[in-house]
C-alpha atoms as a PDB file:
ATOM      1  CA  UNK A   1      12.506   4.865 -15.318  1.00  0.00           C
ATOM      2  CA  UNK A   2      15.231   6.220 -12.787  1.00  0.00           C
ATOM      3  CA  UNK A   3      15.481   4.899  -9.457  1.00  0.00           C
ATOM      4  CA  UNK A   4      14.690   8.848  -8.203  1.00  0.00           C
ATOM      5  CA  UNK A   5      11.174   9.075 -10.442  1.00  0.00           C
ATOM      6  CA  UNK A   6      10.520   5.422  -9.534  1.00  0.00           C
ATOM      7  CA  UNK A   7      11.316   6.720  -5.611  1.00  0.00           C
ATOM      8  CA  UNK A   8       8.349   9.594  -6.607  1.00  0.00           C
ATOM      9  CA  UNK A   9       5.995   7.180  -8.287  1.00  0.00           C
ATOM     10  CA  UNK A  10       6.326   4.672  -4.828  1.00  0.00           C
ATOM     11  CA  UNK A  11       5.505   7.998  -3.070  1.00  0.00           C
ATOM     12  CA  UNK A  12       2.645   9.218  -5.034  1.00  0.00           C
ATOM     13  CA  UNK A  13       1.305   5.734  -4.540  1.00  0.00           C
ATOM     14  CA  UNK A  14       1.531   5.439  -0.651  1.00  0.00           C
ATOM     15  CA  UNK A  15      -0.046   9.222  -0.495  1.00  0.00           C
ATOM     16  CA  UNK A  16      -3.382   8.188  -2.755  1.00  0.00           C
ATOM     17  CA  UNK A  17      -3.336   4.860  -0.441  1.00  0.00           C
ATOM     18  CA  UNK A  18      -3.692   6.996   2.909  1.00  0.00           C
ATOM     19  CA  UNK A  19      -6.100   9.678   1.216  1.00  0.00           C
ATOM     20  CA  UNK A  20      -8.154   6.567  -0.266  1.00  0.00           C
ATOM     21  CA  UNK A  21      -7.760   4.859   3.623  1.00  0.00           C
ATOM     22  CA  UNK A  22      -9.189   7.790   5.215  1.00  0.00           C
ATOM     23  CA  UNK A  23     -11.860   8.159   2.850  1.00  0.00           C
ATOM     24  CA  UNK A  24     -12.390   4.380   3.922  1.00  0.00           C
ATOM     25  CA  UNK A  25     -12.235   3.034   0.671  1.00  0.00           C
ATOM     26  CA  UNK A  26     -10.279   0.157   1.520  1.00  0.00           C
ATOM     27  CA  UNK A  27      -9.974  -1.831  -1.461  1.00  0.00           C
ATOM     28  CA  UNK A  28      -8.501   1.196  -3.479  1.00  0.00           C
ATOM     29  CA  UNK A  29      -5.869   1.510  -0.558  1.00  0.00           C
ATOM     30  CA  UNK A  30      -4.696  -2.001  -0.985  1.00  0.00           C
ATOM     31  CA  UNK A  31      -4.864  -1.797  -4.982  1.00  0.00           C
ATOM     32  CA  UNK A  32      -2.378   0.872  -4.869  1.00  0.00           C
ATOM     33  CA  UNK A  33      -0.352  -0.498  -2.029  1.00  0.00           C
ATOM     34  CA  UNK A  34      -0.171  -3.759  -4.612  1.00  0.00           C
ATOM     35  CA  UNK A  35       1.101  -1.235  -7.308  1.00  0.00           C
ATOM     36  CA  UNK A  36       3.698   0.400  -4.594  1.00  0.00           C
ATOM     37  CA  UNK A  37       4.763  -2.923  -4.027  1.00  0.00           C
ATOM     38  CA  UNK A  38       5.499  -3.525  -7.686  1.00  0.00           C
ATOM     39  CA  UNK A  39       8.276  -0.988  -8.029  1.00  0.00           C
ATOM     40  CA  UNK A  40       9.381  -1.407  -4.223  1.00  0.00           C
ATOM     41  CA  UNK A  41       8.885  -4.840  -3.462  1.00  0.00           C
ATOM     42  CA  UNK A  42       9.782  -4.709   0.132  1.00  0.00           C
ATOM     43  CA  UNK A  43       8.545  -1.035   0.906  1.00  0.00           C
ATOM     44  CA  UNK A  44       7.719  -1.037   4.624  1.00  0.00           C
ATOM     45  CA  UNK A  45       5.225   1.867   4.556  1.00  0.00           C
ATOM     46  CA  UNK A  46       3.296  -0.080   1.506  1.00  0.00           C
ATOM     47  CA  UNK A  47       3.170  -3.130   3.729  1.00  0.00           C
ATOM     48  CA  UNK A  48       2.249  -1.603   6.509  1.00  0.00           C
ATOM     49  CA  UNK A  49      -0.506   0.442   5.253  1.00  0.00           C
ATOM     50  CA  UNK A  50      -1.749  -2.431   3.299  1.00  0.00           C
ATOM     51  CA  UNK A  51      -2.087  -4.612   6.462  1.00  0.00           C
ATOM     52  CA  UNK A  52      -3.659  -1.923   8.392  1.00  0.00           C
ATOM     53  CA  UNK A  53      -6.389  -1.780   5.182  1.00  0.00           C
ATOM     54  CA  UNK A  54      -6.554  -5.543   5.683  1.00  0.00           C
ATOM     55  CA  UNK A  55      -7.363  -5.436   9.029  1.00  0.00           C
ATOM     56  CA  UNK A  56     -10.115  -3.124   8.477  1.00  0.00           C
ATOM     57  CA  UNK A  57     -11.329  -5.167   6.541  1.00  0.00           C
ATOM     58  CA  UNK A  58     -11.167  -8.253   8.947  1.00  0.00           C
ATOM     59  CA  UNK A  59      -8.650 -10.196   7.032  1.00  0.00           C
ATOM     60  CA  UNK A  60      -6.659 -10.580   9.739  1.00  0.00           C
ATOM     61  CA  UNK A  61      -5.021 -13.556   7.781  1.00  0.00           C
ATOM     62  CA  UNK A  62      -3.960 -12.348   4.387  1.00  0.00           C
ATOM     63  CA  UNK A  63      -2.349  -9.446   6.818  1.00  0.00           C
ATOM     64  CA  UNK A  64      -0.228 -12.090   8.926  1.00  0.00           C
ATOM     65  CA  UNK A  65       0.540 -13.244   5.510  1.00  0.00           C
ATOM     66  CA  UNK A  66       2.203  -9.914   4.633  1.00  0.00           C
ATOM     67  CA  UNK A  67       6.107 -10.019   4.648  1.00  0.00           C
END
């Protein structure tokens, strides 16, 4: 996979995490934050939206655990 369609795949992902985070489906938004985070390990919009999901959720600590 090229770095540009890997780039598009990251982006799809982050998009279906905010849709799925504003349907509040929170799990879903950190399953595909997970996947992000696969291809772009350090991906600062994954992480971020991941730790917001986490919060949410009220694992504060798994967030502060978040690079």
């Amino acid at each position: 996979m090229s770095k540009a369609s890997m780039a598009e795949r990251v982006e799809q992902l982050l998009q279906m995490a905010e849709d799925a985070m504003a349907e509040g489906e929170l799990e879903d938004a950190i399953s595909l934050c997970d996947q992000a985070l696969e291809t772009a390990k350090d991906d600062a919009d994954a992480l971020e939206i991941k730790a917001l999901a986490l919060g949410e959720l009220g694992d504060f600590e798994a967030a502060d655990e978040l690079p």
